[in-house]
Protein backbone atom coordinates (compact mmCIF):
# COMPACT_ATOMS: atom_id res chain seq x y z
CA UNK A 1 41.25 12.57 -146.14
CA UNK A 2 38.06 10.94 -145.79
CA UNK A 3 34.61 13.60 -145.24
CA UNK A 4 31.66 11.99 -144.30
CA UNK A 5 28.62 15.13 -144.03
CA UNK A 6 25.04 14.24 -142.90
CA UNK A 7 24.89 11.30 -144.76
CA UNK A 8 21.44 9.29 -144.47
CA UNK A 9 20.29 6.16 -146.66
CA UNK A 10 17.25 3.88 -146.70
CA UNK A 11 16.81 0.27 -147.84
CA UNK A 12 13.25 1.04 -149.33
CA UNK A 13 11.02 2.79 -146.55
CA UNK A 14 14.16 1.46 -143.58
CA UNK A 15 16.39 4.24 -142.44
CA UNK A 16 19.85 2.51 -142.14
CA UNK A 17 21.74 5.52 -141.43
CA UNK A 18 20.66 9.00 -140.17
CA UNK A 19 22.71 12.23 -140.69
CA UNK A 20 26.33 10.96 -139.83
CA UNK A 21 29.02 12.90 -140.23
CA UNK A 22 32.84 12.30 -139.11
CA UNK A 23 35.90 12.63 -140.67
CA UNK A 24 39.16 10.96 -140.74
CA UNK A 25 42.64 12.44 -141.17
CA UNK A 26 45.67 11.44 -143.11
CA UNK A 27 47.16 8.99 -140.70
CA UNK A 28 44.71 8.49 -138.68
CA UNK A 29 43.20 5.00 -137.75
CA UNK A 30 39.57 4.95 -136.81
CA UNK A 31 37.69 1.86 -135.50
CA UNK A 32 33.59 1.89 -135.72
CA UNK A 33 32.21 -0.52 -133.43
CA UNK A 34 28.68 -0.38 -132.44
CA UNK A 35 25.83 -3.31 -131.87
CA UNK A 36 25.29 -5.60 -135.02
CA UNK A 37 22.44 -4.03 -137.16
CA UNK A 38 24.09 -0.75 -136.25
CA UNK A 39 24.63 0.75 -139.63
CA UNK A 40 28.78 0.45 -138.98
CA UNK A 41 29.11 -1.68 -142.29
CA UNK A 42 26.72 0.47 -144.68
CA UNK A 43 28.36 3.37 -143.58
CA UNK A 44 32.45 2.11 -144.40
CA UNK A 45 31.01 0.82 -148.15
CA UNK A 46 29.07 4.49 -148.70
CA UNK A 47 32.72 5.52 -148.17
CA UNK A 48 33.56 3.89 -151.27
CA UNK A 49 30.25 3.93 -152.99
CA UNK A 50 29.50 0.28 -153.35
CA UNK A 51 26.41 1.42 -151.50
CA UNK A 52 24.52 4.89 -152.66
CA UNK A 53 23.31 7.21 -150.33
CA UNK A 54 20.13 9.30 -150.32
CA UNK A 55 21.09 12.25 -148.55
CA UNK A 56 24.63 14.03 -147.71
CA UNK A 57 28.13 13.87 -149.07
CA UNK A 58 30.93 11.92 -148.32
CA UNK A 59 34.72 13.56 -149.95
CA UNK A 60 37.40 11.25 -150.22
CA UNK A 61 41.03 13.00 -151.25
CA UNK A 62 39.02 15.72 -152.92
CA UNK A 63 36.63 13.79 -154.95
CA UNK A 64 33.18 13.54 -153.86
CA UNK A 65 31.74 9.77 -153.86
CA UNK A 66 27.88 11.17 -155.20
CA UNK A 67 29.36 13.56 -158.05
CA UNK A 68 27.91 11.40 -161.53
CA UNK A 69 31.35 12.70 -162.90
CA UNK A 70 33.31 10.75 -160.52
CA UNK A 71 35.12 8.02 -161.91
CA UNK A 72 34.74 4.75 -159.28
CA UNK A 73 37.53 2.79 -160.44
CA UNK A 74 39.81 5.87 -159.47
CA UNK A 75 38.35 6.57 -156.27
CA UNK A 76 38.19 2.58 -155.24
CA UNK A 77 41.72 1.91 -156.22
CA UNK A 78 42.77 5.02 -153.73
CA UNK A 79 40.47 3.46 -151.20
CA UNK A 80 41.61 -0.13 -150.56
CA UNK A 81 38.60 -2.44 -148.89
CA UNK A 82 38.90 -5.49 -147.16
CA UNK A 83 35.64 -7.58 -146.33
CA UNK A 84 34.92 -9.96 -144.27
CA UNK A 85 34.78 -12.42 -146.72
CA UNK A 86 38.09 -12.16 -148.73
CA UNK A 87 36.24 -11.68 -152.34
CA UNK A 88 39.56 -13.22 -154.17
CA UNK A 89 39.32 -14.65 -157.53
CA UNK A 90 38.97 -18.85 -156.81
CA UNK A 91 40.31 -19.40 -160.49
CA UNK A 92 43.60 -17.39 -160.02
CA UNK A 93 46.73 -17.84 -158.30
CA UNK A 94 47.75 -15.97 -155.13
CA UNK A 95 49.99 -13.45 -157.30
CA UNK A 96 47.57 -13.30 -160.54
CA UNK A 97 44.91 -11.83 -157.75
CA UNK A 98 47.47 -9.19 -157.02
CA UNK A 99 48.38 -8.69 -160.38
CA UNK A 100 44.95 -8.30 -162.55
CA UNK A 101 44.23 -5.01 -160.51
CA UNK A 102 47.15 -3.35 -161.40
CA UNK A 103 47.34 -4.36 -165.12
CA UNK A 104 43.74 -3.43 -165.65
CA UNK A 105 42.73 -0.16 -163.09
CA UNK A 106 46.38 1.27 -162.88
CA UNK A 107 47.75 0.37 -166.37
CA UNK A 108 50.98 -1.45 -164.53
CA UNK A 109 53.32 -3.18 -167.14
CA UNK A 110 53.13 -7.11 -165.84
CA UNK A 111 56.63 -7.35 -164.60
CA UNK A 112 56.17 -4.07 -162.68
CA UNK A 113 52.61 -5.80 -161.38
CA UNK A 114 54.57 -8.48 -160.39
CA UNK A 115 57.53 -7.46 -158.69
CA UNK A 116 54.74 -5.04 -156.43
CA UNK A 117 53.16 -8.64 -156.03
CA UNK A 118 56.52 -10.01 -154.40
CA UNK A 119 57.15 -7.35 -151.99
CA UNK A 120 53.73 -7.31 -150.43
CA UNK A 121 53.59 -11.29 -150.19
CA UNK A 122 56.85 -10.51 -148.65
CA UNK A 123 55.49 -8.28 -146.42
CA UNK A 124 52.73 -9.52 -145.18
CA UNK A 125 54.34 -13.43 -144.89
CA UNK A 126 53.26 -15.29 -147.81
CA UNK A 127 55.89 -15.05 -150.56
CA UNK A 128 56.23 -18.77 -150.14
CA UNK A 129 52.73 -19.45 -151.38
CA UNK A 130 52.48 -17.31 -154.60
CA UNK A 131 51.94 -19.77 -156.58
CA UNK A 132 48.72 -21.63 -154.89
CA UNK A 133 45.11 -20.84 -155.23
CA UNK A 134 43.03 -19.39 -152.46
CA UNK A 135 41.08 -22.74 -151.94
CA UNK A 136 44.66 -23.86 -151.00
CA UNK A 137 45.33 -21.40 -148.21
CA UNK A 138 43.55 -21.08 -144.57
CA UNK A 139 41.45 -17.84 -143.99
CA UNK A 140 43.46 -15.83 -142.12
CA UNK A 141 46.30 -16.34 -145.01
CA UNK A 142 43.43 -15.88 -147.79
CA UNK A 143 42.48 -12.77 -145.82
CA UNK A 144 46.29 -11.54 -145.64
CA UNK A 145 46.25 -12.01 -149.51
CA UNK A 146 42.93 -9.53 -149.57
CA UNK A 147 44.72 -7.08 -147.90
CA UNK A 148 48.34 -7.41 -149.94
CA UNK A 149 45.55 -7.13 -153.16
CA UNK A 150 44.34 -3.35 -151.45
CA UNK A 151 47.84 -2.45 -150.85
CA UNK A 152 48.74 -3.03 -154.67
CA UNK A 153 46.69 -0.29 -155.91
CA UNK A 154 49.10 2.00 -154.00
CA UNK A 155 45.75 3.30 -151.71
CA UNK A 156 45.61 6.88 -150.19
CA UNK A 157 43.49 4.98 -146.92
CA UNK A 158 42.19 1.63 -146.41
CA UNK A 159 38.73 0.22 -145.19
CA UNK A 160 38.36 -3.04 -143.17
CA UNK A 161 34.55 -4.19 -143.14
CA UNK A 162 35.30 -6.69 -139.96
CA UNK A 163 37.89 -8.66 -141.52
CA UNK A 164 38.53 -11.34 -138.64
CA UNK A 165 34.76 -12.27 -138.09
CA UNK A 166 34.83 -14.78 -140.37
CA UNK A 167 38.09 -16.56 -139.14
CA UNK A 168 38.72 -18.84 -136.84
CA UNK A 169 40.11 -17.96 -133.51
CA UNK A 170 43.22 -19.24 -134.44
CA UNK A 171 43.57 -16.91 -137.15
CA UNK A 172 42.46 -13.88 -136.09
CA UNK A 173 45.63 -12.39 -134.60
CA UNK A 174 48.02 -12.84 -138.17
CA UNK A 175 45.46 -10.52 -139.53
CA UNK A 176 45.49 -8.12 -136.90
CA UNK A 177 49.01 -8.20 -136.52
CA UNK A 178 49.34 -7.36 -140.12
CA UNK A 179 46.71 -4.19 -140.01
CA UNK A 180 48.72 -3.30 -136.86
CA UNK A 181 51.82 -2.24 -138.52
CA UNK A 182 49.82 -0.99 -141.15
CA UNK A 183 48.55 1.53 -139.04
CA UNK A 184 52.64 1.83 -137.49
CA UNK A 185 53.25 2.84 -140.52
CA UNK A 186 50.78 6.00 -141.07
CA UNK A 187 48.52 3.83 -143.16
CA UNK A 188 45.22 6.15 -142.63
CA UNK A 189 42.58 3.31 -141.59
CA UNK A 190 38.84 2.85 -140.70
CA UNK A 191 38.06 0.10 -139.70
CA UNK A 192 34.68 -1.93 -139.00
CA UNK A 193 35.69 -4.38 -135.90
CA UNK A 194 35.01 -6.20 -133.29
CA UNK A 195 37.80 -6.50 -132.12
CA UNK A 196 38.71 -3.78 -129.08
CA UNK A 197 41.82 -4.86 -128.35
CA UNK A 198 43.07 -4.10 -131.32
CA UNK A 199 41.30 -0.55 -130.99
CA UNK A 200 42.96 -0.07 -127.65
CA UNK A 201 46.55 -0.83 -129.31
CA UNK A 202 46.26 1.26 -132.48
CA UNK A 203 43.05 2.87 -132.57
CA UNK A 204 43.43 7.07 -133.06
CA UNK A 205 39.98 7.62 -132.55
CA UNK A 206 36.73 5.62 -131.64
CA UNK A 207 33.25 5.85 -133.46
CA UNK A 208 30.56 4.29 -132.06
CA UNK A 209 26.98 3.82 -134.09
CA UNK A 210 23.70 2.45 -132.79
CA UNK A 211 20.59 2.39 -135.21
CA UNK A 212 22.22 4.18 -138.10
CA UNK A 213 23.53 6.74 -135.75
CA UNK A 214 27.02 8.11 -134.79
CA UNK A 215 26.27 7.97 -130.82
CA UNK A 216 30.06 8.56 -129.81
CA UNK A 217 33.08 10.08 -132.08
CA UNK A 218 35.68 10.48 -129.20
CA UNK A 219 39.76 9.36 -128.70
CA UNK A 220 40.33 6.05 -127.89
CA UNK A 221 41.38 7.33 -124.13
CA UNK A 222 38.03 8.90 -123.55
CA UNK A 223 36.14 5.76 -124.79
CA UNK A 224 37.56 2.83 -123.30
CA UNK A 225 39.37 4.94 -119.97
CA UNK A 226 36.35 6.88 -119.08
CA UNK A 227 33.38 4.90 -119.49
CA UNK A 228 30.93 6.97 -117.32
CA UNK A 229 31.36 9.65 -119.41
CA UNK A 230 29.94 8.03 -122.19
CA UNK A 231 26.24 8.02 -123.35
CA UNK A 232 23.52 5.14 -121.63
CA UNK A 233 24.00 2.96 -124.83
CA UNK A 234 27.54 2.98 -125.23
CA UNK A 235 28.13 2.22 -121.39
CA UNK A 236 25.92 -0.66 -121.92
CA UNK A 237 27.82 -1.91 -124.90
CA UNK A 238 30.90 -1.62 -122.56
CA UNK A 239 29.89 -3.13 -119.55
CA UNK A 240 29.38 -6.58 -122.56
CA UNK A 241 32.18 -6.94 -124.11
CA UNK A 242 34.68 -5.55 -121.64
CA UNK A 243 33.95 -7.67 -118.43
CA UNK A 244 35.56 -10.95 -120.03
């Protein structure tokens, strides 16, 4: 689904990432973790060219994200992205953010736009608040929203760029609990996170980057059951945020 070859990229004369390659299958869920600074953010937006790379390819569904001929509002609509911060429109309602997408990118007619609107407020627990603005919702509902917005486009995979750092505690789990049964459901998923319990419950597979470099690319099992095995960096990321 997703084929990420040697890719390398520099901010000016700064080497952000160095000849990473993975790739993630149809159904799979993937969660890149690695120090801040680590490249795991530059690498999940190459995915969907918002940031160019220098050097490799990446393939998504067929289409490769450095061909000129490659048209980006095709390949981003297949490849839903959720941020950290939820990047909705402030001026529109809750369902006029799910509905502009479709009308414009995928050509929807507006009822069909906004009957797809319905279902995934439905779905993911906001139907009752259609009608409001984002400033009018909390985070982790504006953040639900971003994610019901992705889902509209009718995606092939989805990309989560940390999407709970920027909530409060309180808020962090209706999030997760809504990307877990997106991933229940065969969504294929990468996702950027901090958060390893949530890679323990769903997670398929485990990447794990320090200084623009794939270190580990192993099952979630191998990762988080057999520590030792892992390389001096990883184990030291470990021993941090798994003793608490």
């Amino acid at each position: 689904m997703i084929d990420i070859n040697n890719v390398s990229k520099w901010y000016g004369n700064f080497q952000v990432l160095t000849d990473c390659s993975t790739q993630i299958h149809k159904g799979e869920v993937v969660v890149v973790c690695g120090p801040s600074g680590s490249g795991k953010s530059t690498l999940i937006k190459c995915v969907n060219a918002l940031e160019p790379i220098q050097r490799g390819d990446i393939v998504v569904d067929g289409m490769s994200v450095t061909d000129p001929k490659v048209n980006l509002n095709t390949l981003r609509s297949r490849v839903g992205m959720v941020f950290q911060h939820f990047e909705l429109f402030p001026h529109l309602t809750i369902t006029e953010n799910l509905t502009l997408p479709q009308t414009k990118i995928l050509k929807r007619e507006d009822g069909e736009a906004r009957s797809k609107a319905a279902s995934l407020l439905e779905r993911v627990g906001l139907a009752a608040h259609a009608h409001k603005f984002p400033a009018q919702l909390s985070g982790g509902q504006q953040q639900r929203v971003a994610i019901a917005r992705a889902l509209a486009m009718d995606p092939i995979a989805m990309l989560f760029d940390e999407p709970t750092s920027a909530l409060d505690p309180e808020m962090v789990n209706e999030v997760l609990d809504v990307m877990v049964q997106l991933a229940r459901e065969g969504m294929t998923m990468m996702c950027v996170t901090h958060e390893m319990g949530f890679a323990r419950k769903v997670a398929h597979r485990v990447i794990f980057m320090d200084q623009g470099t794939i270190v580990e690319d192993c099952a979630k099992e191998e990762f988080f059951g057999n520590p030792q095995a892992r390389s001096d960096r990883a184990q030291q990321f470990l021993s941090k945020i798994l003793q608490h």
